[in-house]
Structures are given as C-alpha cells and as structure tokens.
C-alpha atoms as a PDB file:
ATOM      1  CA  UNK A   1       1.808 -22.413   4.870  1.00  0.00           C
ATOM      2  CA  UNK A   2       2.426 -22.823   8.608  1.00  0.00           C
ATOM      3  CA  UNK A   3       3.160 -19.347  10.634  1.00  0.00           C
ATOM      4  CA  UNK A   4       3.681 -18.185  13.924  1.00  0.00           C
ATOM      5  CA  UNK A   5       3.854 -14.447  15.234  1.00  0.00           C
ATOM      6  CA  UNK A   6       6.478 -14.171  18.545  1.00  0.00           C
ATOM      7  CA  UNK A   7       5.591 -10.718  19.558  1.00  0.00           C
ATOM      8  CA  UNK A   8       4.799  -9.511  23.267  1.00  0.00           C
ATOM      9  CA  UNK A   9       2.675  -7.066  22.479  1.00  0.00           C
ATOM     10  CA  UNK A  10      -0.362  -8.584  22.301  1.00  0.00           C
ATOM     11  CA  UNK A  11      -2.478  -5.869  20.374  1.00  0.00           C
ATOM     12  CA  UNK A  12       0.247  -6.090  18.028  1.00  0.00           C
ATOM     13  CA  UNK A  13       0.691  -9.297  17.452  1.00  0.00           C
ATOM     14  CA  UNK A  14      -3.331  -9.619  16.934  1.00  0.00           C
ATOM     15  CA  UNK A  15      -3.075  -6.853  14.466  1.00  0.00           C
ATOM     16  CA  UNK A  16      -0.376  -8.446  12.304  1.00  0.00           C
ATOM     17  CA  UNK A  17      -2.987 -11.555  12.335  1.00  0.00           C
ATOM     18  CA  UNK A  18      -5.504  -9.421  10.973  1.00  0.00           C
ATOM     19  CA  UNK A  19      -2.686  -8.089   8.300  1.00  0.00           C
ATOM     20  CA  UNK A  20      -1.559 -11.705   7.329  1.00  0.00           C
ATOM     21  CA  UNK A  21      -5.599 -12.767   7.065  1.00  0.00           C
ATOM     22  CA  UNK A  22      -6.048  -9.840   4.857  1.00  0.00           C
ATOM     23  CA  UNK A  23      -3.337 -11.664   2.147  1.00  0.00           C
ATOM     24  CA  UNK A  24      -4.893 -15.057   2.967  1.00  0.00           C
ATOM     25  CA  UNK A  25      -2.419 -16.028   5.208  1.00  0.00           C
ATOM     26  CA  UNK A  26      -3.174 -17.981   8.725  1.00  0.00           C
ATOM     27  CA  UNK A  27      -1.044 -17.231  11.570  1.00  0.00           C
ATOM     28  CA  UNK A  28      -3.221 -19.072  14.154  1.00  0.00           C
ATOM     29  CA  UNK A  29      -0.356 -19.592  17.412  1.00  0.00           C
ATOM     30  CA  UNK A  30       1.007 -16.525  18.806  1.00  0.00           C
ATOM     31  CA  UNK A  31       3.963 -16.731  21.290  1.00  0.00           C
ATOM     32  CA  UNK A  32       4.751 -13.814  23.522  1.00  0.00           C
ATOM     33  CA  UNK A  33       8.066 -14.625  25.144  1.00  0.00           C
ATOM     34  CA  UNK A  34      11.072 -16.459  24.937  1.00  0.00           C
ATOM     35  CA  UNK A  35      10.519 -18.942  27.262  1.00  0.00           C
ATOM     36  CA  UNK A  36       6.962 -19.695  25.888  1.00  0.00           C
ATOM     37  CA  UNK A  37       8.582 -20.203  22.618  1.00  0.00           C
ATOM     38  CA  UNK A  38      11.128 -22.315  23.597  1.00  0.00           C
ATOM     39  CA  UNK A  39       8.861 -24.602  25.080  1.00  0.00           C
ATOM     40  CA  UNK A  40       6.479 -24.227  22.301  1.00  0.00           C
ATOM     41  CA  UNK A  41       9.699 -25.506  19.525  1.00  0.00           C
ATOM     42  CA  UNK A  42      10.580 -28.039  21.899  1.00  0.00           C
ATOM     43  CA  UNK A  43       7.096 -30.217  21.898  1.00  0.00           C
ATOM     44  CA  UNK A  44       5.850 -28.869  18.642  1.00  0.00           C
ATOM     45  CA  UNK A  45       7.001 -29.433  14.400  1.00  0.00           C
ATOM     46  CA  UNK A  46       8.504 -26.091  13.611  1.00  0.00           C
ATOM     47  CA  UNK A  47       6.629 -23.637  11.303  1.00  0.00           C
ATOM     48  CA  UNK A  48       7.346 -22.602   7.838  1.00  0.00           C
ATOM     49  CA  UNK A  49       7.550 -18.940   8.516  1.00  0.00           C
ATOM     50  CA  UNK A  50       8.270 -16.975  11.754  1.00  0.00           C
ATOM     51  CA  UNK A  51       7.050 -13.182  12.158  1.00  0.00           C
ATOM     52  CA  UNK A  52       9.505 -12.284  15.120  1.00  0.00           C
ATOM     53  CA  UNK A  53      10.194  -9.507  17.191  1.00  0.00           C
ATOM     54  CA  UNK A  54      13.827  -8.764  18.454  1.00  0.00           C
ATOM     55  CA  UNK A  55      12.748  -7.607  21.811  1.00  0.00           C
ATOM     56  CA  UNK A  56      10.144  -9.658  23.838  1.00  0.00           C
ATOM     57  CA  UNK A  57       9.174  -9.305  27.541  1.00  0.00           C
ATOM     58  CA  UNK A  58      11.415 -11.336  29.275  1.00  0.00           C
ATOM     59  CA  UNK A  59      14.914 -10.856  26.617  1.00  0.00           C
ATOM     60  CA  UNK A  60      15.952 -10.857  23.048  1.00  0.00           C
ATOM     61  CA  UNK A  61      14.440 -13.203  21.020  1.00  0.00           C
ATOM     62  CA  UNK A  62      17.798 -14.878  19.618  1.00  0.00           C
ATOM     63  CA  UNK A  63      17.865 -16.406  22.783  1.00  0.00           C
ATOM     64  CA  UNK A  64      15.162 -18.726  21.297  1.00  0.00           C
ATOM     65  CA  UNK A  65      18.175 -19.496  18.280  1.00  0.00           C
ATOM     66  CA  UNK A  66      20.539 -20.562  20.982  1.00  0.00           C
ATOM     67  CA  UNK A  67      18.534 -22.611  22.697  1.00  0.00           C
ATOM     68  CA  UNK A  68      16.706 -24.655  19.988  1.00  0.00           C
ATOM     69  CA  UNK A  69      17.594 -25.445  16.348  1.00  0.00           C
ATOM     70  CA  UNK A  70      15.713 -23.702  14.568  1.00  0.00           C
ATOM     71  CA  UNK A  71      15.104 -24.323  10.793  1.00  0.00           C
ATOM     72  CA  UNK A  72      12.011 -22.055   9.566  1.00  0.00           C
ATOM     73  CA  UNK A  73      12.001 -19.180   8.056  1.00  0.00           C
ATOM     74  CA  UNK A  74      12.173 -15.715   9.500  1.00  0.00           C
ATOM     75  CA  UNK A  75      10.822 -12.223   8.951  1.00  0.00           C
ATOM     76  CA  UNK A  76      11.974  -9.849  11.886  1.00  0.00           C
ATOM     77  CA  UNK A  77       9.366  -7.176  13.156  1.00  0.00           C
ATOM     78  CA  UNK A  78      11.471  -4.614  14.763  1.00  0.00           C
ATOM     79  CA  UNK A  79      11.464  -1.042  15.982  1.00  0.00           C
ATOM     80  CA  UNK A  80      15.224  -0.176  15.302  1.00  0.00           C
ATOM     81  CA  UNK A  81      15.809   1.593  12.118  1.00  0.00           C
ATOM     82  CA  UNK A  82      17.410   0.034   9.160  1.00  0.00           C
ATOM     83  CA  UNK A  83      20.894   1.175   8.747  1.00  0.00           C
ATOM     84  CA  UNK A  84      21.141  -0.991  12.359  1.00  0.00           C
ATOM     85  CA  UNK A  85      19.701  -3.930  10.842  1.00  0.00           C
ATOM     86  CA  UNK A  86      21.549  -4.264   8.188  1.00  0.00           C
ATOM     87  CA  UNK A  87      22.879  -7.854   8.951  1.00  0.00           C
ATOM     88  CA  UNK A  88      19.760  -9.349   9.205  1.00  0.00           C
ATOM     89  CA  UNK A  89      18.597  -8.580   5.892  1.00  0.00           C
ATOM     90  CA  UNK A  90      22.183 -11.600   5.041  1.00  0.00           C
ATOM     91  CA  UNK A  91      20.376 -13.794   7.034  1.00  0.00           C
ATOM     92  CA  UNK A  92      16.695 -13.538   7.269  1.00  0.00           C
ATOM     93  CA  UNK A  93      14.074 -13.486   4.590  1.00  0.00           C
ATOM     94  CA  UNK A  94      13.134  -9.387   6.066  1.00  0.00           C
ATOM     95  CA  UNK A  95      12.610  -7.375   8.738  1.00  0.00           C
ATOM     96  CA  UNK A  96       9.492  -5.108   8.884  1.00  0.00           C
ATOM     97  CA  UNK A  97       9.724  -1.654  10.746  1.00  0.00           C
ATOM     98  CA  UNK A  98       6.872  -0.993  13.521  1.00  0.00           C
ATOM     99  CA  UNK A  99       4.140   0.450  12.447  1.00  0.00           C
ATOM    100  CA  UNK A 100       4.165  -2.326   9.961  1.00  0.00           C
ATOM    101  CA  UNK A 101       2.352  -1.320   7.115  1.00  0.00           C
ATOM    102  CA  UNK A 102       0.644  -3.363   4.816  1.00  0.00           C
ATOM    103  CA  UNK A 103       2.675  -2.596   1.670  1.00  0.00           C
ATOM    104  CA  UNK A 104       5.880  -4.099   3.360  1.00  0.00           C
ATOM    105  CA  UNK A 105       4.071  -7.035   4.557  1.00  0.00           C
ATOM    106  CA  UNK A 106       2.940  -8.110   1.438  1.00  0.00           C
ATOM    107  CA  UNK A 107       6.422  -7.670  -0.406  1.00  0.00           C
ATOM    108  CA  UNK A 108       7.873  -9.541   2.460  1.00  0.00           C
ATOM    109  CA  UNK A 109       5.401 -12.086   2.039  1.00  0.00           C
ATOM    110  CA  UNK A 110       6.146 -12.498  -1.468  1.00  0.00           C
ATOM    111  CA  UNK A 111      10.064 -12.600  -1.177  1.00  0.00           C
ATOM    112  CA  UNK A 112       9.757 -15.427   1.266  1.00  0.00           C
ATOM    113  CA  UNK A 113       7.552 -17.302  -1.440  1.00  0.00           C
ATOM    114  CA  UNK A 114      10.117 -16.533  -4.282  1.00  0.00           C
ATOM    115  CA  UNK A 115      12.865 -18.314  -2.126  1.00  0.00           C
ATOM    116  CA  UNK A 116      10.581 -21.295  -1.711  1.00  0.00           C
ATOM    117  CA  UNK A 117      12.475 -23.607  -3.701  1.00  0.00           C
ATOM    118  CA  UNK A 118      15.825 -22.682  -2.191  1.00  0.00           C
ATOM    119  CA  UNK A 119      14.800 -21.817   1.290  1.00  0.00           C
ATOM    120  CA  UNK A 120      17.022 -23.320   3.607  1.00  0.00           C
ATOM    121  CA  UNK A 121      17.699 -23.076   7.382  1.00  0.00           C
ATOM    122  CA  UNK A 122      18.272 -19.348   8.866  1.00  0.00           C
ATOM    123  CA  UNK A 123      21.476 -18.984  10.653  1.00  0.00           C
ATOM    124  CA  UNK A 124      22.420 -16.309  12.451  1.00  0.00           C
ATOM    125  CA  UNK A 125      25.653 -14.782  13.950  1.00  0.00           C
ATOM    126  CA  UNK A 126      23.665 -13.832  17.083  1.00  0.00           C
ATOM    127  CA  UNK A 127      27.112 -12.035  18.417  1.00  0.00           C
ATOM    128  CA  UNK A 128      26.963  -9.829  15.760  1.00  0.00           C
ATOM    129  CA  UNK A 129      22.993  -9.381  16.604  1.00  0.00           C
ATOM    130  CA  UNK A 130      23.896  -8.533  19.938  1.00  0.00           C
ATOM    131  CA  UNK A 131      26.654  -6.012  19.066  1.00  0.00           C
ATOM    132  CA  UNK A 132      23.915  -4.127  16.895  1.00  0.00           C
ATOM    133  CA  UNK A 133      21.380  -4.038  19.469  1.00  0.00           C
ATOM    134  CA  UNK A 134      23.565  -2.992  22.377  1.00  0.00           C
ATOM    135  CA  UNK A 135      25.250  -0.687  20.190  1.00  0.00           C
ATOM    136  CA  UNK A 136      22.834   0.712  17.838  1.00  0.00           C
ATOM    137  CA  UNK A 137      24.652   2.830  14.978  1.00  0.00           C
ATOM    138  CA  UNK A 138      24.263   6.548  16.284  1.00  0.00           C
ATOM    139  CA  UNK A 139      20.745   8.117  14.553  1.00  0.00           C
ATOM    140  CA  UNK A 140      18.899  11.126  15.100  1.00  0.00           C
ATOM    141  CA  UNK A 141      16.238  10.786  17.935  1.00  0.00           C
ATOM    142  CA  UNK A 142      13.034  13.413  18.470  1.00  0.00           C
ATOM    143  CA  UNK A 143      14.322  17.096  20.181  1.00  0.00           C
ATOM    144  CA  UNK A 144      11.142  18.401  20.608  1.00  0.00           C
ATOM    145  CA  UNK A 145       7.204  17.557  20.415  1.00  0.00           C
ATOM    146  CA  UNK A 146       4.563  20.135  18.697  1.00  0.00           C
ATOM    147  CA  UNK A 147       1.191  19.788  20.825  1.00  0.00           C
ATOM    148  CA  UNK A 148      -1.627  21.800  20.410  1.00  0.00           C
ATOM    149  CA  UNK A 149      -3.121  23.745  23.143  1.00  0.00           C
ATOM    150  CA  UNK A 150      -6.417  25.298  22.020  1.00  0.00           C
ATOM    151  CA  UNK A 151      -6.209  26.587  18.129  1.00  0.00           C
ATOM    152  CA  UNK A 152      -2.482  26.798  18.560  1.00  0.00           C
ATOM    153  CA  UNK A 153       1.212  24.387  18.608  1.00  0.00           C
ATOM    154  CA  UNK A 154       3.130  24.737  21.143  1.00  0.00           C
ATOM    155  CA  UNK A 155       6.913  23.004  21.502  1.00  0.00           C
ATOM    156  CA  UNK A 156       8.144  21.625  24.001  1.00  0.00           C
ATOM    157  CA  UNK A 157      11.810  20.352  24.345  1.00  0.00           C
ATOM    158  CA  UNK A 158      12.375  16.863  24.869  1.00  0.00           C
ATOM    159  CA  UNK A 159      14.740  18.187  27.864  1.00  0.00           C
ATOM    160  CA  UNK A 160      11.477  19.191  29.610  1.00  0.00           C
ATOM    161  CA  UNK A 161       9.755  15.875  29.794  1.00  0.00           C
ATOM    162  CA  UNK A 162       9.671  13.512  32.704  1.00  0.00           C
ATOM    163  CA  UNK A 163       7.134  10.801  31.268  1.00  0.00           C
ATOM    164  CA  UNK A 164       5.138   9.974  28.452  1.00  0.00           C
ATOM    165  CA  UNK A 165       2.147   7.942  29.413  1.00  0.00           C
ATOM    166  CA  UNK A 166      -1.009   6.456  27.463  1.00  0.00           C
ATOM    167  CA  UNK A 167      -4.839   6.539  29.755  1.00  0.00           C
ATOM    168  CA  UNK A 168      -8.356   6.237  28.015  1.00  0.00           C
ATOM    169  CA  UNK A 169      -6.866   5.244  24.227  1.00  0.00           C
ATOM    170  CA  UNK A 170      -4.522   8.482  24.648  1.00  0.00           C
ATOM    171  CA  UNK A 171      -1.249   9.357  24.982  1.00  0.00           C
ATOM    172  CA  UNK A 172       0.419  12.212  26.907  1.00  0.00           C
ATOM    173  CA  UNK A 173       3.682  13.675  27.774  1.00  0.00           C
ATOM    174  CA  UNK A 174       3.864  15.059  31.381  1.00  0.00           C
ATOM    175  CA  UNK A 175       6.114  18.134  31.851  1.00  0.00           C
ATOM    176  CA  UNK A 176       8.957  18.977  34.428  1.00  0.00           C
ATOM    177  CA  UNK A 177       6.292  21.963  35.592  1.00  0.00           C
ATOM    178  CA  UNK A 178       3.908  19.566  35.633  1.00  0.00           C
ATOM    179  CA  UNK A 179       1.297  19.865  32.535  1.00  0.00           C
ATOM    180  CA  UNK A 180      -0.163  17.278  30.654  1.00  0.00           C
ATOM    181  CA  UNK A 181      -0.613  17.378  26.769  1.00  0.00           C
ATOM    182  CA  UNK A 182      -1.987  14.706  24.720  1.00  0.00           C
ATOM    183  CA  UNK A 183      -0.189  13.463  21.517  1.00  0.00           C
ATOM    184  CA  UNK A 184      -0.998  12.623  17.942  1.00  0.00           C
ATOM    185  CA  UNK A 185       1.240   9.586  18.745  1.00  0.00           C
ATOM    186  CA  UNK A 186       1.423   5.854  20.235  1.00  0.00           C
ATOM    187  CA  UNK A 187       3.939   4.837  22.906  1.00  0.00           C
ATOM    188  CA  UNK A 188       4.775   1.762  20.262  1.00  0.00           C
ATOM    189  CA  UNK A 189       5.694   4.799  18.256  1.00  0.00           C
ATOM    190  CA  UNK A 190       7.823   6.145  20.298  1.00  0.00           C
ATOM    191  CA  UNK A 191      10.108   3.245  20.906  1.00  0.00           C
ATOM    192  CA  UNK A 192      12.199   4.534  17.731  1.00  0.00           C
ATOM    193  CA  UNK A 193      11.460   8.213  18.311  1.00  0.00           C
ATOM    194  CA  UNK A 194      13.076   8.218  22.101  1.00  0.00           C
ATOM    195  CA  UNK A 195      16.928   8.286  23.044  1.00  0.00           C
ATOM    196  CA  UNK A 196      17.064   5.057  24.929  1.00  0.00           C
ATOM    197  CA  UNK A 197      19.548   6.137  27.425  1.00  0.00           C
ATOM    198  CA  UNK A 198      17.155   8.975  28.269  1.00  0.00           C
ATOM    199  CA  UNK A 199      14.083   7.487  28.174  1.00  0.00           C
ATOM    200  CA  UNK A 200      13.253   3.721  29.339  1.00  0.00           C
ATOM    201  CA  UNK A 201       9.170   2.119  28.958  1.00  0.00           C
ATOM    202  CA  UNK A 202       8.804   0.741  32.262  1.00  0.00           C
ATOM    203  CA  UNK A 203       5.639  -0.921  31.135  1.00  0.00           C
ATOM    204  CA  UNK A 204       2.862  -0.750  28.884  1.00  0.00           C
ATOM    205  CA  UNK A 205       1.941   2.931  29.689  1.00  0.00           C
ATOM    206  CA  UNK A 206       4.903   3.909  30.931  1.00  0.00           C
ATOM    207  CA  UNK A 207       8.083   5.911  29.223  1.00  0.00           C
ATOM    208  CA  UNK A 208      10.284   7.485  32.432  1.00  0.00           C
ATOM    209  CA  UNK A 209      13.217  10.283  31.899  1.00  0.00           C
ATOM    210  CA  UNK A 210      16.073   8.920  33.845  1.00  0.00           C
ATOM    211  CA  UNK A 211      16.624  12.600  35.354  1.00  0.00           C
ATOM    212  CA  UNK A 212      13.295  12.727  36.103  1.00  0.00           C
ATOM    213  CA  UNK A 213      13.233  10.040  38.256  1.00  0.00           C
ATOM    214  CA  UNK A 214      13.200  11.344  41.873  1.00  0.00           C
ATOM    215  CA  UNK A 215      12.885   8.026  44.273  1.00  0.00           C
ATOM    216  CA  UNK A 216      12.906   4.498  43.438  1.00  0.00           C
ATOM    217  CA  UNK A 217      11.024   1.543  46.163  1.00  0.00           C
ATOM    218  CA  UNK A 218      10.158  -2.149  46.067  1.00  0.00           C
ATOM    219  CA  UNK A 219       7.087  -2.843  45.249  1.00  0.00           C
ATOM    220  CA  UNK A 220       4.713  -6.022  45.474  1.00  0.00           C
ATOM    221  CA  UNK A 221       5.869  -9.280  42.937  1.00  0.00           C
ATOM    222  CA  UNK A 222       9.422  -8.031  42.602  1.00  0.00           C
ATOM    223  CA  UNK A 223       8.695  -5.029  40.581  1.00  0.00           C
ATOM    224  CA  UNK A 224       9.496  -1.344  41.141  1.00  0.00           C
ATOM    225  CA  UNK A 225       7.476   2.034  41.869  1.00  0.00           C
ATOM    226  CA  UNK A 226       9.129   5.054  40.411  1.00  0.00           C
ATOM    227  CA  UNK A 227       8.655   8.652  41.886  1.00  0.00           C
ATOM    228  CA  UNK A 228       8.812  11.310  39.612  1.00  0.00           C
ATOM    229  CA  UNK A 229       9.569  15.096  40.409  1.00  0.00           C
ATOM    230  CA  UNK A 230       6.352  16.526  39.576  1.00  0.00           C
ATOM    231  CA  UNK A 231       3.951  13.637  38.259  1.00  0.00           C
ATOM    232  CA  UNK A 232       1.831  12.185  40.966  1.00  0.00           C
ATOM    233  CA  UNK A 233       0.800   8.669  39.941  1.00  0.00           C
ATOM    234  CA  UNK A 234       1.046   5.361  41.596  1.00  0.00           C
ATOM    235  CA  UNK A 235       1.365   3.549  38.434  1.00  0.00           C
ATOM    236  CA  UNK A 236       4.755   4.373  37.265  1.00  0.00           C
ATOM    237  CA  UNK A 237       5.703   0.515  38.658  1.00  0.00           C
ATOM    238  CA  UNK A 238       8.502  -1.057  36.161  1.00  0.00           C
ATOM    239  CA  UNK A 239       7.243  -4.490  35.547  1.00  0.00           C
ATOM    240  CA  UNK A 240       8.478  -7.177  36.699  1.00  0.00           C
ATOM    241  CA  UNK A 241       9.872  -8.747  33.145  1.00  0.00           C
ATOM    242  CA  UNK A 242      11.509  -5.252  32.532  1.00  0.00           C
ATOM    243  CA  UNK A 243      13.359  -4.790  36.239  1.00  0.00           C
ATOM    244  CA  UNK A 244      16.717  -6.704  35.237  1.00  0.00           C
ATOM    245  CA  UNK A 245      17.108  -4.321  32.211  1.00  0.00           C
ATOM    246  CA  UNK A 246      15.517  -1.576  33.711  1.00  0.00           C
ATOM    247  CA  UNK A 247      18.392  -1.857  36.129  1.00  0.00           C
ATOM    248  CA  UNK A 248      21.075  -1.717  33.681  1.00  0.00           C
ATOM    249  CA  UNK A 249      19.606   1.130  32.203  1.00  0.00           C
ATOM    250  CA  UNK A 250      20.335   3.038  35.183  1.00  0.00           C
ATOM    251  CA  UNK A 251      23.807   1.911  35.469  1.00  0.00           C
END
C-alpha cells in the first residue's frame, strides 16, 4: 500500500509515521504544504491512501482538490471536533481527531481496507468544506485553566490570559498581571480547546489574545512582531505563512 502524510507539523507528521509503522504500514513521503503537494501530484503517480490535515501552513488543504485530480483515498487528521465534520465522514474514508490515538488509527486503517474492492475516487463538495471551517457549528471552548502553584490549583479565567507559549519542552500561559504558569498541556492541544476569535497561534510557540495585543510592527521577511501588555518577549513574530490569515483574524 502506497501512503503519504500532508501535515505541517512536522513532529506530527513524524509521529503518525511511527503510528502507521507500528501496524506495518509505510508512509515514507511527507508533504507539508499545499504548494509542495501540488507539485508533488503533478510529477508523481498518486498514492493509495492520503493521511491529510485540513489546515496546512500556507492554506486549507482542499486547495490541493481544486487544483489537481485527485483519485486516492483519504483519511482527514483534523483538530475540529466532530459534529463540524460531519460531511466528510460522506466523502472520505475518516477523519482522525488530534491527538490521534492509536485505537482510531487502526480502525481507520481497517475501514479503508474493507472498502478495497469498491474504493473509488474521493470527491468532495469543497464549498460545503469551506462553509464548515469558516463557520464551525458553535461548541463549548475552555473558560478557565487549573495550574498548580506549589501543593495547590489555582484557576485562572481564560479572560485573564494574554498568551500561551511553549520554551524548554513546556508550555505556559502568561497572565494579564504578568505571571507565568506551566501547563499539563500541548499548544497542538489547544488548537480545539481555544475560542478562535480570541485566541490566534501566530507560530509554533505562539497563541496571542487579540485584546491582549498592545502594538503591532513589520518585521524582517514580511512577518509581524506583536507587543503584548505585560509579556516582554521578542518572539511573539506571526510567521510569515500565517500573516494573510492572521490579518483577517483581526478584522
């Protein structure tokens, strides 16, 4: 079976190689963008199976669908929550929530081997893809975070958070009043966790509160620095891939 993994994090996509190994499977090419992908369809046969995420660096990864034909297989890896995704599962083999955990890997594994026989090409109404992702069905997002400060928990409002940020294999939330407190958490984590028109990942360490946000300047290679009201650090830059929709977040 040929497979491919489209996911732009790498760390994640080299973990769900490691997953895919564990059930025998080989996933050796791993694309992290839309444009590498398209390139990589164009001059290359097309793979049995795709493992794809909706959201890559530099767009949405149906952008791939509608500019090449594509006729493999796919299993969407995702962060938004299932009631949302609920048209893919017409048109795709599955969709796997981030984390991914092995359990639903291998059961997505073996529905895409039951439809074998039948498997035909994936089409997708990518207008009704885009609906759902720029108009996500109304969930319940995180109002507070329990942290521990010596032997006890202390809560903190979500309201009272400029940033989250990861540093040394960590990951912290940084107050309005300008404490630090490390989490029992990942920033991948808190992709579904985080009301996105509240909070925006500028990069790969990076979650900003849009009232937090106290000054905005160009920075080197078209990207952005952010200054925050209390949280001194001169790498809150929105990457370059992420300025265009960082922008419309604002808006």
């Amino acid at each position: 079976m040929n497979i491919i993994i489209i996911e732009d994090e790498k760390p994640s996509a080299r973990r769900l190689q490691r997953m895919l190994k564990g059930l025998n499977l080989e996933a050796e090419t791993m694309l992290h963008s839309v444009e590498e992908s398209i390139n990589w369809f164009q001059n290359n046969p097309h793979p049995d199976l795709i493992f794809l995420d909706i959201q890559l660096s530099d767009g949405l990864s149906f952008e791939i669908f509608e500019a090449v034909e594509i006729k493999s297989a796919v299993i969407f890896t995702t962060a938004f929550d299932e009631y949302a995704l609920q048209a893919f599962k017409l048109n795709s083999i599955d969709y796997l929530l981030k984390p991914i955990d092995d359990d639903a890997l291998a059961k997505a594994v073996t529905k895409y081997q039951e439809r074998l026989p039948q498997k035909q090409a994936v089409t997708l109404d990518f207008n009704d893809i885009k609906k759902l992702l720029i108009n996500p069905i109304d969930r319940e997002y995180k109002k507070r975070f329990a942290v521990k400060v010596g032997q006890h928990l202390k809560l903190i409002n979500i309201d009272e958070i400029e940033c989250f940020y990861s540093e040394n294999k960590g990951t912290y939330l940084h107050t309005n009043e300008g404490r630090n407190y490390l989490l029992d958490t990942t920033l991948d984590n808190l992709e579904t966790e985080l009301e996105p028109q509240t909070f925006f990942r500028i990069n790969r360490k990076f979650f900003v509160n849009i009232h937090a946000i106290k000054d905005m300047i160009s920075y080197t290679n078209s990207r952005l620095q952010i200054k925050l009201n209390s949280f001194n650090n001169d790498e809150v830059i929105v990457a370059r891939e992420r300025v265009k929709d960082f922008k419309e977040w604002l808006e």
